[in-house]
C-alpha atoms as a PDB file:
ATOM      1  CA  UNK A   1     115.433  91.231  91.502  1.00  0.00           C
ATOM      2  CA  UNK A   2     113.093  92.252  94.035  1.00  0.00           C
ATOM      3  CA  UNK A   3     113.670  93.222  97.441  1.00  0.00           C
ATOM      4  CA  UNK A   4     111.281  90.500  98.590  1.00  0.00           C
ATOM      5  CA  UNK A   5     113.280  87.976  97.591  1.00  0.00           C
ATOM      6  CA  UNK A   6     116.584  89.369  99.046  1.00  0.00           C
ATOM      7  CA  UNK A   7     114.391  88.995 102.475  1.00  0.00           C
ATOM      8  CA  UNK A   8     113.970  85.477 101.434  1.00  0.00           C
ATOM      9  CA  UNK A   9     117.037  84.501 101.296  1.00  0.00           C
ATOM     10  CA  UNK A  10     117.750  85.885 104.520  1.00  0.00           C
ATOM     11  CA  UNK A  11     114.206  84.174 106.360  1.00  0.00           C
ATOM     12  CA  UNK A  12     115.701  80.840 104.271  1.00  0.00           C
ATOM     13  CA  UNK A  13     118.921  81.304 106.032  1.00  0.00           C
ATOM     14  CA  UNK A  14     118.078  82.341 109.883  1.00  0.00           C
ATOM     15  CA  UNK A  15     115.480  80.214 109.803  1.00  0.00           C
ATOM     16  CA  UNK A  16     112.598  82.895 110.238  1.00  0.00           C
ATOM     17  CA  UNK A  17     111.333  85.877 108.734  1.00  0.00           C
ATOM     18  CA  UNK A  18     114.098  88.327 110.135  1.00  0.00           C
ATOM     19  CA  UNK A  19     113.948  91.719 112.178  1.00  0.00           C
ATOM     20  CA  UNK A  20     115.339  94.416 110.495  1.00  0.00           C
ATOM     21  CA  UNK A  21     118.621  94.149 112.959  1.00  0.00           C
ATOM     22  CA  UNK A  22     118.855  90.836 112.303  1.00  0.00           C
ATOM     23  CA  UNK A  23     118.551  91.337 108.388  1.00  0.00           C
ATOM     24  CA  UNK A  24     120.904  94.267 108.692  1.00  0.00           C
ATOM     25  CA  UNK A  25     123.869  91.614 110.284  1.00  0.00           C
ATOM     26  CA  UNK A  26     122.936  89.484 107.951  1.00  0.00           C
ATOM     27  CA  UNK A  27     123.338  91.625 104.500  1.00  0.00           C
ATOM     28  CA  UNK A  28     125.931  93.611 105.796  1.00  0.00           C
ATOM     29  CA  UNK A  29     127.935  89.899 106.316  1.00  0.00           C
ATOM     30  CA  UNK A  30     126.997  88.058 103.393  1.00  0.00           C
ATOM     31  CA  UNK A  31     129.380  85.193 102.335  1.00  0.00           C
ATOM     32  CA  UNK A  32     130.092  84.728  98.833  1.00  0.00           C
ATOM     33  CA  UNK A  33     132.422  81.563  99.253  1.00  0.00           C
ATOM     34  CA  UNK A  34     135.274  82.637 101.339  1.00  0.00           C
ATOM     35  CA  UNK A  35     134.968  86.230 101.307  1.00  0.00           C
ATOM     36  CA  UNK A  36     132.628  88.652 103.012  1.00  0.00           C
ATOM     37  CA  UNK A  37     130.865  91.089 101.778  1.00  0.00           C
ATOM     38  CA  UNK A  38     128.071  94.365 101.652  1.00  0.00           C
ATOM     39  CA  UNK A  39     125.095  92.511  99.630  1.00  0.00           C
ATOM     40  CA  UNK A  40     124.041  96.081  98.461  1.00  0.00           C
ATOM     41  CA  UNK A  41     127.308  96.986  98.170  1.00  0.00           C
ATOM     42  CA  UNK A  42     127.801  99.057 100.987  1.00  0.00           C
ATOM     43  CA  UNK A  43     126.822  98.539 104.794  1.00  0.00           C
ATOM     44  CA  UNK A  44     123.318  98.994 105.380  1.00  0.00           C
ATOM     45  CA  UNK A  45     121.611 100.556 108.818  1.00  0.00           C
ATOM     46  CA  UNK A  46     119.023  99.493 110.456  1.00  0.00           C
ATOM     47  CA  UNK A  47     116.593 102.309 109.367  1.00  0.00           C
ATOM     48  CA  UNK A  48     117.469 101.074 106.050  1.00  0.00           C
ATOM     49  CA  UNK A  49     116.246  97.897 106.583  1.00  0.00           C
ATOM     50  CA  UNK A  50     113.580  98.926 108.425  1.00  0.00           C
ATOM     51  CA  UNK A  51     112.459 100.633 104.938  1.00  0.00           C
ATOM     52  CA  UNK A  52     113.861  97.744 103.180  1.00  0.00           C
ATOM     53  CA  UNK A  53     111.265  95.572 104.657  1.00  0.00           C
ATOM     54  CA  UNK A  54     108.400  97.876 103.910  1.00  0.00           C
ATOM     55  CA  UNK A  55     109.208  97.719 100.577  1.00  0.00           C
ATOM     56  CA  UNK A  56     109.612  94.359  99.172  1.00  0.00           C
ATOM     57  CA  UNK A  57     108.095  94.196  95.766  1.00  0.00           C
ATOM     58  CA  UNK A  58     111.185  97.134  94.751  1.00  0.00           C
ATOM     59  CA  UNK A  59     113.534  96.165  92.013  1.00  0.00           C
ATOM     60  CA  UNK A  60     117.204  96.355  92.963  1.00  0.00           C
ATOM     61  CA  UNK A  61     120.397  94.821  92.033  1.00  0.00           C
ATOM     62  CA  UNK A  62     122.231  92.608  94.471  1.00  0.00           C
ATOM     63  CA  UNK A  63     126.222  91.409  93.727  1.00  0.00           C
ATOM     64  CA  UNK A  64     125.285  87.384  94.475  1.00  0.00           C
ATOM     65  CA  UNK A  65     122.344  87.679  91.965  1.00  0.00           C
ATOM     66  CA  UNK A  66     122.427  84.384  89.479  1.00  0.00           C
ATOM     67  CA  UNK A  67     121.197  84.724  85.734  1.00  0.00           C
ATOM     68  CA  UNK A  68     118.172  83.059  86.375  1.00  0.00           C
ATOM     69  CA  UNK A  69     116.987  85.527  89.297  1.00  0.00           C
ATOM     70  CA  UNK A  70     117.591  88.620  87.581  1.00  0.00           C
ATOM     71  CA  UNK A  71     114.566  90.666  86.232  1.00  0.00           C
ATOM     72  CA  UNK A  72     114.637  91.165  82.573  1.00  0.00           C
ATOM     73  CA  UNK A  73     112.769  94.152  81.835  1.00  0.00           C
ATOM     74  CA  UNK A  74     111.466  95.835  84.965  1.00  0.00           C
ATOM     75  CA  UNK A  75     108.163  96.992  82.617  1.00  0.00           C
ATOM     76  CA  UNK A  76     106.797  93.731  82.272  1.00  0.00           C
ATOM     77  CA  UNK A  77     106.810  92.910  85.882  1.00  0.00           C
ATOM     78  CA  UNK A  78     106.257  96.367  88.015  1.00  0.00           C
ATOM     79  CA  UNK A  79     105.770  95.810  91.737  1.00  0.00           C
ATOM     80  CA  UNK A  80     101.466  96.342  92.590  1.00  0.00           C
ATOM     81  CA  UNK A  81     102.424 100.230  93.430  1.00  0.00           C
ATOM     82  CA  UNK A  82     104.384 101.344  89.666  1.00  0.00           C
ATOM     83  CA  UNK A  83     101.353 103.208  87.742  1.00  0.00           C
ATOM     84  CA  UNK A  84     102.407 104.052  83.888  1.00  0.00           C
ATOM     85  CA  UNK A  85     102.780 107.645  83.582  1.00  0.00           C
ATOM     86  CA  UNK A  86     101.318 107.621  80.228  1.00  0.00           C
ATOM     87  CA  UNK A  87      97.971 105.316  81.769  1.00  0.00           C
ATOM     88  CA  UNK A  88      97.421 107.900  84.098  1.00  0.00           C
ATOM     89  CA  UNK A  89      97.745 111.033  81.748  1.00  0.00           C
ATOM     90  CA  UNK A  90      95.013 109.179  79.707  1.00  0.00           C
ATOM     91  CA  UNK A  91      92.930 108.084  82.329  1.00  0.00           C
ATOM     92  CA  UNK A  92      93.188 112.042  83.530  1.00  0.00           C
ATOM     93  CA  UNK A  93      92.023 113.352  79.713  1.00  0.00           C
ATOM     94  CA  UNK A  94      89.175 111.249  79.969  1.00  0.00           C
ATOM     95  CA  UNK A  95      87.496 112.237  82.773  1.00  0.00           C
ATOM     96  CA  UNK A  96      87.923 115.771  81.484  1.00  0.00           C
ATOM     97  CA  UNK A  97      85.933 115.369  78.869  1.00  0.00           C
END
């Protein structure tokens, strides 16, 4: 899933797009029924965040992921930043020649 949407879910549930404190409290308190836990598995900081919210359209896995959120093969669906290695090699061969 993308980090964008993990940021969703936490605008959905404060009610506004959050701060990076307030997404940090919010991730590192995530309720999954009655327990409470780290979304990315571990608490996160606020410079974390910070760089969390710069980069939204990042793939990562999240514990409360359901099936039908979950990315199936990264390659099909790269955020607007992923370049293929093997494009760019090509693209670099033919302005060589």
């Amino acid at each position: 899933m993308m980090l964008g949407f993990v940021v969703r879910r936490c605008a959905a549930t404060i009610g506004h797009d959050p701060s990076a404190e307030e997404f940090t409290a919010w991730a590192n308190t995530y309720h999954d029924g009655e327990r409470t836990i780290y979304l990315f598995g571990r608490a996160i900081t606020i410079a974390e965040a910070r760089v969390i919210m710069r980069h939204r359209g990042r793939p990562v896995t999240v514990r409360s992921v359901a099936a039908h959120e979950q990315i199936e093969d990264i390659l099909e669906s790269p955020a607007g930043n992923v370049t293929s290695f093997a494009a760019a090699a090509a693209r670099i061969k033919a302005r060589r020649k």
